[in-house]
Protein backbone atom coordinates (compact mmCIF):
# COMPACT_ATOMS: atom_id res chain seq x y z
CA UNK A 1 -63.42 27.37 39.94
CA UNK A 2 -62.75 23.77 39.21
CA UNK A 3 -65.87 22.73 41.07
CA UNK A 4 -67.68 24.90 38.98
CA UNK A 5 -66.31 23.62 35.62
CA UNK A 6 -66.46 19.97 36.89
CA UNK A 7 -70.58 20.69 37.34
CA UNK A 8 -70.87 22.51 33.59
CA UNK A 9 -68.79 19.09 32.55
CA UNK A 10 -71.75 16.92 34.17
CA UNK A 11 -74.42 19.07 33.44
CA UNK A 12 -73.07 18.95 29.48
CA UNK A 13 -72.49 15.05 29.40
CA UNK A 14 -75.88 14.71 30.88
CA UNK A 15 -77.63 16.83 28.45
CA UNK A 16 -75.65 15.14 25.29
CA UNK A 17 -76.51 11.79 26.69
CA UNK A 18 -80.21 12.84 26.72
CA UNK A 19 -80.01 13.94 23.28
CA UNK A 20 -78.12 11.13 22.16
CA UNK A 21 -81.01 8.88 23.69
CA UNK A 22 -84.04 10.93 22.35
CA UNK A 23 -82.53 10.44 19.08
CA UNK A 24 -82.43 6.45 19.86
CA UNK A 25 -78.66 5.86 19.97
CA UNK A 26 -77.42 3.52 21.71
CA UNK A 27 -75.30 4.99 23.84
CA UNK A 28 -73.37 2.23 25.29
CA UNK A 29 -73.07 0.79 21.68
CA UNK A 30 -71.79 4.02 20.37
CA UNK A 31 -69.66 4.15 23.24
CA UNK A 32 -67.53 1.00 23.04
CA UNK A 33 -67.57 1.14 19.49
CA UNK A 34 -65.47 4.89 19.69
CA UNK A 35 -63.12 3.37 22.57
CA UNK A 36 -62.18 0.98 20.60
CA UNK A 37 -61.37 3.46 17.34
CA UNK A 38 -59.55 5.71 19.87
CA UNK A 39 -57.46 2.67 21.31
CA UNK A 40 -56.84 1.26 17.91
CA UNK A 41 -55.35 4.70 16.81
CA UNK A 42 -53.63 5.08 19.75
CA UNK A 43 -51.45 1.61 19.45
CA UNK A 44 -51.13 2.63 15.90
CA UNK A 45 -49.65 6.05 17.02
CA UNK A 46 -47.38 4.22 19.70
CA UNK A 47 -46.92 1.32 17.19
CA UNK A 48 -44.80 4.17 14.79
CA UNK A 49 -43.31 6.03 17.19
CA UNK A 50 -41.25 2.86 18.55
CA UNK A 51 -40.74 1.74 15.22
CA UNK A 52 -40.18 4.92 14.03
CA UNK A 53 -35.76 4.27 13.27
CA UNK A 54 -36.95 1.17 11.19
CA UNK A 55 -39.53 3.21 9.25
CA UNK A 56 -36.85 5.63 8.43
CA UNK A 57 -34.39 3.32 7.44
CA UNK A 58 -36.40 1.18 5.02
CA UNK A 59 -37.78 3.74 3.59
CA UNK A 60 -34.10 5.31 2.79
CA UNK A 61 -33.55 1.79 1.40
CA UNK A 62 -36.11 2.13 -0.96
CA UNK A 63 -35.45 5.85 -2.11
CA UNK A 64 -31.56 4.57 -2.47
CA UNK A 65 -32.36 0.85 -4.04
CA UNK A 66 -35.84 1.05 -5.25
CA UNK A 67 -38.04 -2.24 -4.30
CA UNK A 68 -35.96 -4.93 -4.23
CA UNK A 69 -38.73 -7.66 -6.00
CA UNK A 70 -38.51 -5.11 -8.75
CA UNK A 71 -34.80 -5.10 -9.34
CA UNK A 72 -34.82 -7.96 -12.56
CA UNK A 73 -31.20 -8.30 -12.22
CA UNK A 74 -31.38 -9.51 -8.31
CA UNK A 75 -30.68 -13.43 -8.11
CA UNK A 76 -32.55 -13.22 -4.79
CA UNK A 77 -35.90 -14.77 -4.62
CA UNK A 78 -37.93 -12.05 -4.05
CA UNK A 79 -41.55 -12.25 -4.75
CA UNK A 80 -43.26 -10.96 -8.06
C-alpha cells in the first residue's frame, strides 16, 4: 500500500506542478517564497513556546500593575 500512495503522491505533485506552470507561475519562485513563510512561522511558534514562562509572567505583571510608562506616579524613567 505505501508504494501505491507514494505513486498517487508523485503522480499529484506532477500534475499540480503542470498546472502551476500552464498558468505561468514560477514555481521555484513560489516555492522559496512559501519555505520561507513556513520557516518564519515555525521559529515564531518555537520562539513562544521557549519563551512561553516569560510571556506569562509579564503579562500577569501587566494585568496586576498596568503598564508601567503609564503609572504618573512612578519616579522611574520610563518612556512616554
Amino acid at each position: 500500500m505505501p508504494g501505491l500512495q507514494r505513486a498517487a503522491s508523485k503522480s499529484s505533485h506532477s500534475d499540480l506542478l503542470n498546472e502551476a506552470r500552464e498558468l505561468g507561475f514560477d514555481v521555484s519562485q513560489v516555492a522559496s517564497s512559501d519555505l520561507r513563510q513556513t520557516i518564519k512561522a515555525e521559529k515564531e511558534r518555537r520562539w513562544k513556546l521557549e519563551n512561553k514562562e516569560a510571556i506569562e509572567a509579564w503579562n500577569e505583571f501587566i494585568g496586576r500593575e498596568g503598564l508601567p510608562w503609564l503609572n504618573s506616579g512612578s519616579s522611574r524613567n520610563y518612556p512616554t
